[in-house]
Each structure stands twice: as structure tokens, then as C-alpha cells.
PDB file of N, CA and C in Angstrom:
ATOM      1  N   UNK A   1      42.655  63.808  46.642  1.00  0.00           N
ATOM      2  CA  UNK A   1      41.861  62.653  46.276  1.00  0.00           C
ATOM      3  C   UNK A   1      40.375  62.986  46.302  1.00  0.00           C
ATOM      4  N   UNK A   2      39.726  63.724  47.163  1.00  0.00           N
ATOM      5  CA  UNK A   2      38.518  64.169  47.303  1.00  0.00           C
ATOM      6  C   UNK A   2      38.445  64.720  46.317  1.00  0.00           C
ATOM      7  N   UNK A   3      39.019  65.550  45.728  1.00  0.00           N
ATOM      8  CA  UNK A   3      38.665  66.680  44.252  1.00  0.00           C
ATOM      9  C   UNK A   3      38.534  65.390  43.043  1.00  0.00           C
ATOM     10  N   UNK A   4      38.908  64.812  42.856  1.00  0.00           N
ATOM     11  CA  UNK A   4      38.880  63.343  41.898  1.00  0.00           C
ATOM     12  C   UNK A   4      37.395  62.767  42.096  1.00  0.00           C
ATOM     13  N   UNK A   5      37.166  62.426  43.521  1.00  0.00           N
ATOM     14  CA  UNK A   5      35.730  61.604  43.500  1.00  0.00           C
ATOM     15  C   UNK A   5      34.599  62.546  43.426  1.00  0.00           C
ATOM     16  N   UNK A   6      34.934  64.111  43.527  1.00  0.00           N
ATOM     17  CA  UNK A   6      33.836  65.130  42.938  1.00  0.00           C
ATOM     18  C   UNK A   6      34.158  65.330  41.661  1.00  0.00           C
ATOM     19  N   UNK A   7      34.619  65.048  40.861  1.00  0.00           N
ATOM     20  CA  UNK A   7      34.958  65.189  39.888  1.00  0.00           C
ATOM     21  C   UNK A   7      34.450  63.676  38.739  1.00  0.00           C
ATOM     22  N   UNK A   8      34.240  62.821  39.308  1.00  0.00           N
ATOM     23  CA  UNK A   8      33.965  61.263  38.760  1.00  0.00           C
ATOM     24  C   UNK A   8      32.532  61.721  38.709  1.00  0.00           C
ATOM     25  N   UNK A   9      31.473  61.868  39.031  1.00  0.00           N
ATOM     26  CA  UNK A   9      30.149  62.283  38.333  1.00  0.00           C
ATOM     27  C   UNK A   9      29.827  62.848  36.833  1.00  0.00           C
ATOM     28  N   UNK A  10      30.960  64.099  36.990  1.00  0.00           N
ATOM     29  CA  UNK A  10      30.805  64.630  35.713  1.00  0.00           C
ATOM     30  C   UNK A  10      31.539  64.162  34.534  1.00  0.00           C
ATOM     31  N   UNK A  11      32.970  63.331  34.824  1.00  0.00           N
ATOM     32  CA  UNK A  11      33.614  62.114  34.204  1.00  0.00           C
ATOM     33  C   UNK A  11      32.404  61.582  33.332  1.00  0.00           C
ATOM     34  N   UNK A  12      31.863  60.274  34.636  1.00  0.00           N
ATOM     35  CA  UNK A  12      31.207  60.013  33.802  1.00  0.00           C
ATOM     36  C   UNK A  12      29.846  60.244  32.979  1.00  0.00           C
ATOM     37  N   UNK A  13      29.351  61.471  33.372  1.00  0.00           N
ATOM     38  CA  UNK A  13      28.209  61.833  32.721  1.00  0.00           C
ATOM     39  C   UNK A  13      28.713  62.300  31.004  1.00  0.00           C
ATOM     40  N   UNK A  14      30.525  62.368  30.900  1.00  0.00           N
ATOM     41  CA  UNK A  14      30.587  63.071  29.535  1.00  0.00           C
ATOM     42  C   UNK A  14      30.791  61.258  28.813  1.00  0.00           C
ATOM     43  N   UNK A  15      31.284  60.315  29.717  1.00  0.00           N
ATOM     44  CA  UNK A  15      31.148  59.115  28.781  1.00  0.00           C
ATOM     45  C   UNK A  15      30.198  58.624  28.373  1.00  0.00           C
ATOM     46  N   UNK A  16      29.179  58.621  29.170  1.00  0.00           N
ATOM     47  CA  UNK A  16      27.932  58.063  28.847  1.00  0.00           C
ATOM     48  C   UNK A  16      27.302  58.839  27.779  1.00  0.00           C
ATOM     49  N   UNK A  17      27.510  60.334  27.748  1.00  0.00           N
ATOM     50  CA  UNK A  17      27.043  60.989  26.277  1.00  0.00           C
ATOM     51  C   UNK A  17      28.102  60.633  24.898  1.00  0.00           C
ATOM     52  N   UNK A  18      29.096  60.548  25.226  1.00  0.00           N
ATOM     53  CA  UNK A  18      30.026  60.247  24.233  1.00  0.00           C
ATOM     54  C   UNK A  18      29.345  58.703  23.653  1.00  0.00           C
ATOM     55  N   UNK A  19      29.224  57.466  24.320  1.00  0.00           N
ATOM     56  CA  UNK A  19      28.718  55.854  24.119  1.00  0.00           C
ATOM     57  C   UNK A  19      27.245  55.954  23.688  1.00  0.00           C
ATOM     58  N   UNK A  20      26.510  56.858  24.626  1.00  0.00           N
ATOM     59  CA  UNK A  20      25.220  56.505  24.045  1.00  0.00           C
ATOM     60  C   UNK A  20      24.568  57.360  22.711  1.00  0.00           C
ATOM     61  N   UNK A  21      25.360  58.683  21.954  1.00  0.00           N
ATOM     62  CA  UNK A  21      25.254  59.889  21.540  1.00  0.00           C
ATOM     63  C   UNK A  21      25.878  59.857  20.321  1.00  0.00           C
ATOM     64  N   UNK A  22      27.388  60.321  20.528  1.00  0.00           N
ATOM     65  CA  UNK A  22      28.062  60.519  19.807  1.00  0.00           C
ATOM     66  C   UNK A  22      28.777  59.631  18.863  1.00  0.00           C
ATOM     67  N   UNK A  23      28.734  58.054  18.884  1.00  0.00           N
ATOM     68  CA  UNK A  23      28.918  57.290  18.365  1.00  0.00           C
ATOM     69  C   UNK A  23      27.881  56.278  17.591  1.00  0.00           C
ATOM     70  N   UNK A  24      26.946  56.052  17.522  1.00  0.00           N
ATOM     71  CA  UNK A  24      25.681  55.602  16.978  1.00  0.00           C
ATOM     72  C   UNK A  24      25.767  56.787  15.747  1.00  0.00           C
ATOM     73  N   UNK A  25      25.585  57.671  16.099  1.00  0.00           N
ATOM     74  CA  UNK A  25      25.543  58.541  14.925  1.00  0.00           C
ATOM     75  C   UNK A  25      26.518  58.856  14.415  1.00  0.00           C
ATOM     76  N   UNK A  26      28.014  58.878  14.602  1.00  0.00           N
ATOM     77  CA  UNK A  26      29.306  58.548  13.760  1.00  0.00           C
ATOM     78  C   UNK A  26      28.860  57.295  13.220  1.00  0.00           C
ATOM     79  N   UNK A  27      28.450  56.111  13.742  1.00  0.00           N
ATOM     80  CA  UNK A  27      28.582  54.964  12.202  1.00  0.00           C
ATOM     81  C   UNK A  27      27.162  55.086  11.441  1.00  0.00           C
ATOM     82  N   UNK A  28      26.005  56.012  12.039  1.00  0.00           N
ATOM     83  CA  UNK A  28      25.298  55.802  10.881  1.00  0.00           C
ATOM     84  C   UNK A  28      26.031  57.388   9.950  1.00  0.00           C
ATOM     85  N   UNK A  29      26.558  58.159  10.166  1.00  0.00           N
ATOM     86  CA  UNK A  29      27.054  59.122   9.278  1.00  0.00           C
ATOM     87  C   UNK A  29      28.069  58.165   8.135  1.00  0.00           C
ATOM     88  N   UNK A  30      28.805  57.205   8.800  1.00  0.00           N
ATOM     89  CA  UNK A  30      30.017  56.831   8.191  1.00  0.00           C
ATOM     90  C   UNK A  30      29.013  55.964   6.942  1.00  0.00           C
ATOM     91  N   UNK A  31      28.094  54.828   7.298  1.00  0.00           N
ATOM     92  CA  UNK A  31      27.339  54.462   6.453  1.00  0.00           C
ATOM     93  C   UNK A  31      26.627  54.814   5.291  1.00  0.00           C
ATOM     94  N   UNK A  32      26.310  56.158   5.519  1.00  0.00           N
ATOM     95  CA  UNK A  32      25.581  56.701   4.550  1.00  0.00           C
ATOM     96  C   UNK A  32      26.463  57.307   4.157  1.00  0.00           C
ATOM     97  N   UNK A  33      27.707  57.738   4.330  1.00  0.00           N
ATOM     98  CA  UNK A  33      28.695  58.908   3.129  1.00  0.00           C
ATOM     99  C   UNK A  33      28.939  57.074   2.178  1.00  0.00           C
ATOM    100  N   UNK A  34      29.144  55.729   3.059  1.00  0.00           N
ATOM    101  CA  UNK A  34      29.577  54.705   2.145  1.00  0.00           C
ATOM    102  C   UNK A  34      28.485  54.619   1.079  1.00  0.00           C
ATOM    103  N   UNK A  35      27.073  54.683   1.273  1.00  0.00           N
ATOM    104  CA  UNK A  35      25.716  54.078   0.608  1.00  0.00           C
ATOM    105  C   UNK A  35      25.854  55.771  -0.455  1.00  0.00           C
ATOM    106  N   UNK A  36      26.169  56.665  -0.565  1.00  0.00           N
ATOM    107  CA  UNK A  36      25.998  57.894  -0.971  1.00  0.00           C
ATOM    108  C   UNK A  36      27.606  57.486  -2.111  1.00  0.00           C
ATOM    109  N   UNK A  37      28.616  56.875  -1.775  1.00  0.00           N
ATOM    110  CA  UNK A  37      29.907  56.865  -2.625  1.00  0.00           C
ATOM    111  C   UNK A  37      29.919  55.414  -3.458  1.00  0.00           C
ATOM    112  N   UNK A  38      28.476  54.826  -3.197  1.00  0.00           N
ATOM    113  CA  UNK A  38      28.253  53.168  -3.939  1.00  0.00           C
ATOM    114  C   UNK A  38      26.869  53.593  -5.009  1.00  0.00           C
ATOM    115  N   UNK A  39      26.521  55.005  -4.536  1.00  0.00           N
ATOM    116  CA  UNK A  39      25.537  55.402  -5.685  1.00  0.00           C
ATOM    117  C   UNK A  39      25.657  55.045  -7.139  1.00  0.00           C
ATOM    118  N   UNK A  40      24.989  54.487  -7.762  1.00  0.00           N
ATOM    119  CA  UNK A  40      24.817  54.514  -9.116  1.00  0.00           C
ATOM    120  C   UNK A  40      23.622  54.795  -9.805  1.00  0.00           C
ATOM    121  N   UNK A  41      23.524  55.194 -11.125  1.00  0.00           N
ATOM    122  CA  UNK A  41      22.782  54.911 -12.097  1.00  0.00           C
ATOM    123  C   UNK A  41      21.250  53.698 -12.315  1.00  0.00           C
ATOM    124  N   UNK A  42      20.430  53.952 -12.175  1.00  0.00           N
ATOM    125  CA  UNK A  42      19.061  53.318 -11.868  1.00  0.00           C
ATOM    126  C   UNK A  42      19.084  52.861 -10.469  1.00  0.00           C
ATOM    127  N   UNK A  43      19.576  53.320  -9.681  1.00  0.00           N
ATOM    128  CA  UNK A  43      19.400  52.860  -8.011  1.00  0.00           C
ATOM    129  C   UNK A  43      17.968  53.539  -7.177  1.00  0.00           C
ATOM    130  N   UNK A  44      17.311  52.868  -6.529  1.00  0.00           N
ATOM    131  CA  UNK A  44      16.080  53.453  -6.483  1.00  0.00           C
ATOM    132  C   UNK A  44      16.203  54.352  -5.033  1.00  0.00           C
ATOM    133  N   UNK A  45      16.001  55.337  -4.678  1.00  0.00           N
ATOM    134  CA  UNK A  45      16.426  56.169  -3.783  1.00  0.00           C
ATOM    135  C   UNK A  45      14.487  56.950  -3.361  1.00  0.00           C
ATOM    136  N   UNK A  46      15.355  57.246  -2.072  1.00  0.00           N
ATOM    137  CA  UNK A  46      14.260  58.528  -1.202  1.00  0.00           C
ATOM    138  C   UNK A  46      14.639  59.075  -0.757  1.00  0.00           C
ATOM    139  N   UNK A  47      14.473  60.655  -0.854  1.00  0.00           N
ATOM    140  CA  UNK A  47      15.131  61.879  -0.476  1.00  0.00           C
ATOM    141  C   UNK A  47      14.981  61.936   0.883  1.00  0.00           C
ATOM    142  N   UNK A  48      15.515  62.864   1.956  1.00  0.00           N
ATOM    143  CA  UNK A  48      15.269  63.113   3.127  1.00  0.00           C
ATOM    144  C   UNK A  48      13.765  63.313   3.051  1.00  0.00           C
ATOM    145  N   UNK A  49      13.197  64.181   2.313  1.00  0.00           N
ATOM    146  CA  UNK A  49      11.771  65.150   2.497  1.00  0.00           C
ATOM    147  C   UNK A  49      10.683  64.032   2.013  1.00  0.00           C
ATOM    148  N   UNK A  50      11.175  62.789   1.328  1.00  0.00           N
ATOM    149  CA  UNK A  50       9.947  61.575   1.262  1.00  0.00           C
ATOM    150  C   UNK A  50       9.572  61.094  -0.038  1.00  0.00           C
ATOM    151  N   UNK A  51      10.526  61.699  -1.019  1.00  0.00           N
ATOM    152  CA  UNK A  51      10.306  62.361  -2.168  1.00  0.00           C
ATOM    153  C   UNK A  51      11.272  60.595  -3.315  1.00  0.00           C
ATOM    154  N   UNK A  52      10.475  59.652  -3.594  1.00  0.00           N
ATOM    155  CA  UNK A  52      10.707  58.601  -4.473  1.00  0.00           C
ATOM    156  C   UNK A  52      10.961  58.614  -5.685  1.00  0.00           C
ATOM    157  N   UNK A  53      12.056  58.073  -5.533  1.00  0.00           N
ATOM    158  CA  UNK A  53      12.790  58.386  -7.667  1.00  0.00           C
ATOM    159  C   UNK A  53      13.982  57.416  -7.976  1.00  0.00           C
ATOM    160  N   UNK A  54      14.206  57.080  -9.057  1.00  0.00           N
ATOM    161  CA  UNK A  54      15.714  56.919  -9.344  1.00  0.00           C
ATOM    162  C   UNK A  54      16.553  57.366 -10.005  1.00  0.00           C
ATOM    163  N   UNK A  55      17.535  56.940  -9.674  1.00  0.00           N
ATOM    164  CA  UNK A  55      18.809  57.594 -10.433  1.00  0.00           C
ATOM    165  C   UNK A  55      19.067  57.685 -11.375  1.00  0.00           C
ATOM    166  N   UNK A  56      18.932  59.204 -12.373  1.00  0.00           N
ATOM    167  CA  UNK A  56      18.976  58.814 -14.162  1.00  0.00           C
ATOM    168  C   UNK A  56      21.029  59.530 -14.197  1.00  0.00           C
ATOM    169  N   UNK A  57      21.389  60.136 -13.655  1.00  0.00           N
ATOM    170  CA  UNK A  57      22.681  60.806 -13.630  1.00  0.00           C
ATOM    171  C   UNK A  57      23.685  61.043 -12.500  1.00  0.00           C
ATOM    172  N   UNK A  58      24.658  60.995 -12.551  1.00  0.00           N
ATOM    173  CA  UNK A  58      25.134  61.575 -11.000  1.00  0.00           C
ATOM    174  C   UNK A  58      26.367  62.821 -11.772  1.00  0.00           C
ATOM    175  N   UNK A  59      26.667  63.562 -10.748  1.00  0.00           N
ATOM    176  CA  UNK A  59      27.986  64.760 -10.631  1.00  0.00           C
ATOM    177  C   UNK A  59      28.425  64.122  -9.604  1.00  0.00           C
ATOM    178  N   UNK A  60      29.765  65.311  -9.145  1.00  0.00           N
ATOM    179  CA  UNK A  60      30.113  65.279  -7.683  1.00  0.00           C
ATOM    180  C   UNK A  60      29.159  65.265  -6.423  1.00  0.00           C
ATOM    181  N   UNK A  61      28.630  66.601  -6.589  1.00  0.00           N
ATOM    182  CA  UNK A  61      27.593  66.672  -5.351  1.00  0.00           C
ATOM    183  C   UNK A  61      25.847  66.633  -5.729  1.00  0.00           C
ATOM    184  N   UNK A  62      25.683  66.216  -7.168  1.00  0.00           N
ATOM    185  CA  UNK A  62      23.911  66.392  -7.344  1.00  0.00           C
ATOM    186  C   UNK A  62      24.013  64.971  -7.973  1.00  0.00           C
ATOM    187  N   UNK A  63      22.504  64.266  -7.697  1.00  0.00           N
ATOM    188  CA  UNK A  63      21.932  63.593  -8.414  1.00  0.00           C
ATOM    189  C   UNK A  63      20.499  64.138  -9.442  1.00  0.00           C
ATOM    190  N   UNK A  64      20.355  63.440 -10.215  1.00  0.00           N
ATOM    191  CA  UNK A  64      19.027  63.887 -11.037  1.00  0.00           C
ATOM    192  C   UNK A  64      18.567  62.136 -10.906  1.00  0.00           C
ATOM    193  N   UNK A  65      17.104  62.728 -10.473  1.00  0.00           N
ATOM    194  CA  UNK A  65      16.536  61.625 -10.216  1.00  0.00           C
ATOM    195  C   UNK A  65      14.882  61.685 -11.307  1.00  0.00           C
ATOM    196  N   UNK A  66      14.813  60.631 -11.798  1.00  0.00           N
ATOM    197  CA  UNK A  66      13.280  60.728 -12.561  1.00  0.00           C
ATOM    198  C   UNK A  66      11.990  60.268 -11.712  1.00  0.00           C
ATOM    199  N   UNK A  67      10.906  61.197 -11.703  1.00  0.00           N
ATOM    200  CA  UNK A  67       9.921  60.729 -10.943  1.00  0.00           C
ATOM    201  C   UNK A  67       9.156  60.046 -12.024  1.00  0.00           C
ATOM    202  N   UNK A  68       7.615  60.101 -11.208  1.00  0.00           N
ATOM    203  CA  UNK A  68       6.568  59.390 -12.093  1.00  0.00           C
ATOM    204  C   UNK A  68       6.548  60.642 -13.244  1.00  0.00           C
ATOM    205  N   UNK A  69       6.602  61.689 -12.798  1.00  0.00           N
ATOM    206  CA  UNK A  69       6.167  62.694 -13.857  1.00  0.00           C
ATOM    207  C   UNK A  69       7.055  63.659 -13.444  1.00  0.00           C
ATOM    208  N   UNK A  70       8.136  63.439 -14.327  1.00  0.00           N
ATOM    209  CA  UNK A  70       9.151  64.783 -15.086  1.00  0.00           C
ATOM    210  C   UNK A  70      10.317  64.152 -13.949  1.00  0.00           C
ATOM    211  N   UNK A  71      11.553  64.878 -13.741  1.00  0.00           N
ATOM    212  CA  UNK A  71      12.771  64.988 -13.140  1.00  0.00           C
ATOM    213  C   UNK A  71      13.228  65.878 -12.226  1.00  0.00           C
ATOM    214  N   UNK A  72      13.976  65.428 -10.926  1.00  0.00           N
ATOM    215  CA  UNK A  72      14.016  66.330 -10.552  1.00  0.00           C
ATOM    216  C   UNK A  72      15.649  66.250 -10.091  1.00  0.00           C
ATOM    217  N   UNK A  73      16.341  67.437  -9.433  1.00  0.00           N
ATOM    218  CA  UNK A  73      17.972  67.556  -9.644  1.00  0.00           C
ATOM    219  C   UNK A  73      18.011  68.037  -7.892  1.00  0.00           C
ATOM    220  N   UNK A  74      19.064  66.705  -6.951  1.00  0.00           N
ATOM    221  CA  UNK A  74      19.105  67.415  -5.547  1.00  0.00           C
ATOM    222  C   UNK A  74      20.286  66.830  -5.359  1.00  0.00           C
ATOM    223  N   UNK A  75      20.854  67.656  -4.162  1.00  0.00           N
ATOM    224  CA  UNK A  75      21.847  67.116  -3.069  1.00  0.00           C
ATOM    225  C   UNK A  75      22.102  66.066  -3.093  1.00  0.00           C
ATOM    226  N   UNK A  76      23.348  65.211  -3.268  1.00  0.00           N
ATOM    227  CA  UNK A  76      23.257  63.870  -2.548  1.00  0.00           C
ATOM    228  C   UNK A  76      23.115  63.462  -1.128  1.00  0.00           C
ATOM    229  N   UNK A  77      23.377  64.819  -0.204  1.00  0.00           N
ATOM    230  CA  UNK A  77      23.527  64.152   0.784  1.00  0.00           C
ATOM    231  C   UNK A  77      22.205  64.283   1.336  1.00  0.00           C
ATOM    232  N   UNK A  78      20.834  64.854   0.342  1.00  0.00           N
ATOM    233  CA  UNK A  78      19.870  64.579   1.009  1.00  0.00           C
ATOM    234  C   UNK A  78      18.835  63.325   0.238  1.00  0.00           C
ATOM    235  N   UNK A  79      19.688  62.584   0.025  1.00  0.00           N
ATOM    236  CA  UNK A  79      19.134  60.878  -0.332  1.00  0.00           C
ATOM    237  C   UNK A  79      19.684  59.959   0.601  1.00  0.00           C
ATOM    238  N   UNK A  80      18.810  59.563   0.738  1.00  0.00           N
ATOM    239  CA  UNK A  80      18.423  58.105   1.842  1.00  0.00           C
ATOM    240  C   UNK A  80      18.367  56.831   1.100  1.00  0.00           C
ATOM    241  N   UNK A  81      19.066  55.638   2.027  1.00  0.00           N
ATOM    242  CA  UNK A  81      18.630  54.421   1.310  1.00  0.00           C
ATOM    243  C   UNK A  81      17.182  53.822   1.666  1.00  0.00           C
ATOM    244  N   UNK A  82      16.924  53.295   0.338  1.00  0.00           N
ATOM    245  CA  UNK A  82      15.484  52.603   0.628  1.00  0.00           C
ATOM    246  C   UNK A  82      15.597  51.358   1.283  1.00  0.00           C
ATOM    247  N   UNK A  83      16.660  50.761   1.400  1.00  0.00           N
ATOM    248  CA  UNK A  83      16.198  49.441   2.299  1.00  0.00           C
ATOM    249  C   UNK A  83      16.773  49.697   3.921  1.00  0.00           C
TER     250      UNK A  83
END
């Protein structure tokens, strides 16, 4: 029984990383693969790097997005929602 209540510290030091850590960022991951699979065509987007455009095309994994001046072709998974 003693090996159990030395053992309950580090218990719970892995729950409290699991609740405060590892789950906040599972639903914002889960959110954004949803906001990334509701993508469409003129949707106004911002890249990870800050970078403002919208959506003139999509593939599987690239968007082409039009800026103020000329086009540019990235990752989806490095677009962010604007609201």
C-alpha cells in the first residue's frame, strides 16, 4: 500500500498534463482539420506566417490563394481561420 501512495504524485502529475495539455490542443487540432475540410472557393483565409488572401482553387493538399498583387500556391494545413 505504501508503494501506491508514492506512486499517487506522479499519477497525478501525468493527469494533470494529460487535462490541462494534451486535450485543448486535440480539439483545437480536431477544429481546424474540420475548418481546413469546409474550405472553399472565395473563403477569405490567413496563412500561419500572416500572409492575407483568398481562395481562387483548392487540390487535395494545396490551396492557391490571390493576393493584392499576383497569387500565391501553399499548404493547407498552413491556413488559419480568420474569425
Amino acid at each position: 500500500m505504501d508503494e501506491f501512495i508514492n506512486l499517487l504524485p506522479i499519477f497525478l502529475v501525468f493527469v494533470i498534463f494529460y487535462l490541462v495539455l494534451y486535450l485543448p490542443q486535440r480539439r483545437r487540432a480536431k477544429k481546424h482539420d474540420e475548418f481546413i475540410e469546409n474550405l472553399k472557393i472565395g473563403d477569405d483565409v490567413i496563412t500561419d506566417s500572416g500572409i492575407l488572401g483568398r481562395v481562387i482553387s483548392l487540390d487535395d493538399k494545396t490551396a492557391t490563394l490571390v493576393l493584392k498583387k499576383g497569387e500565391i500556391q501553399i499548404q493547407k494545413a498552413y491556413i488559419k481561420n480568420t474569425s
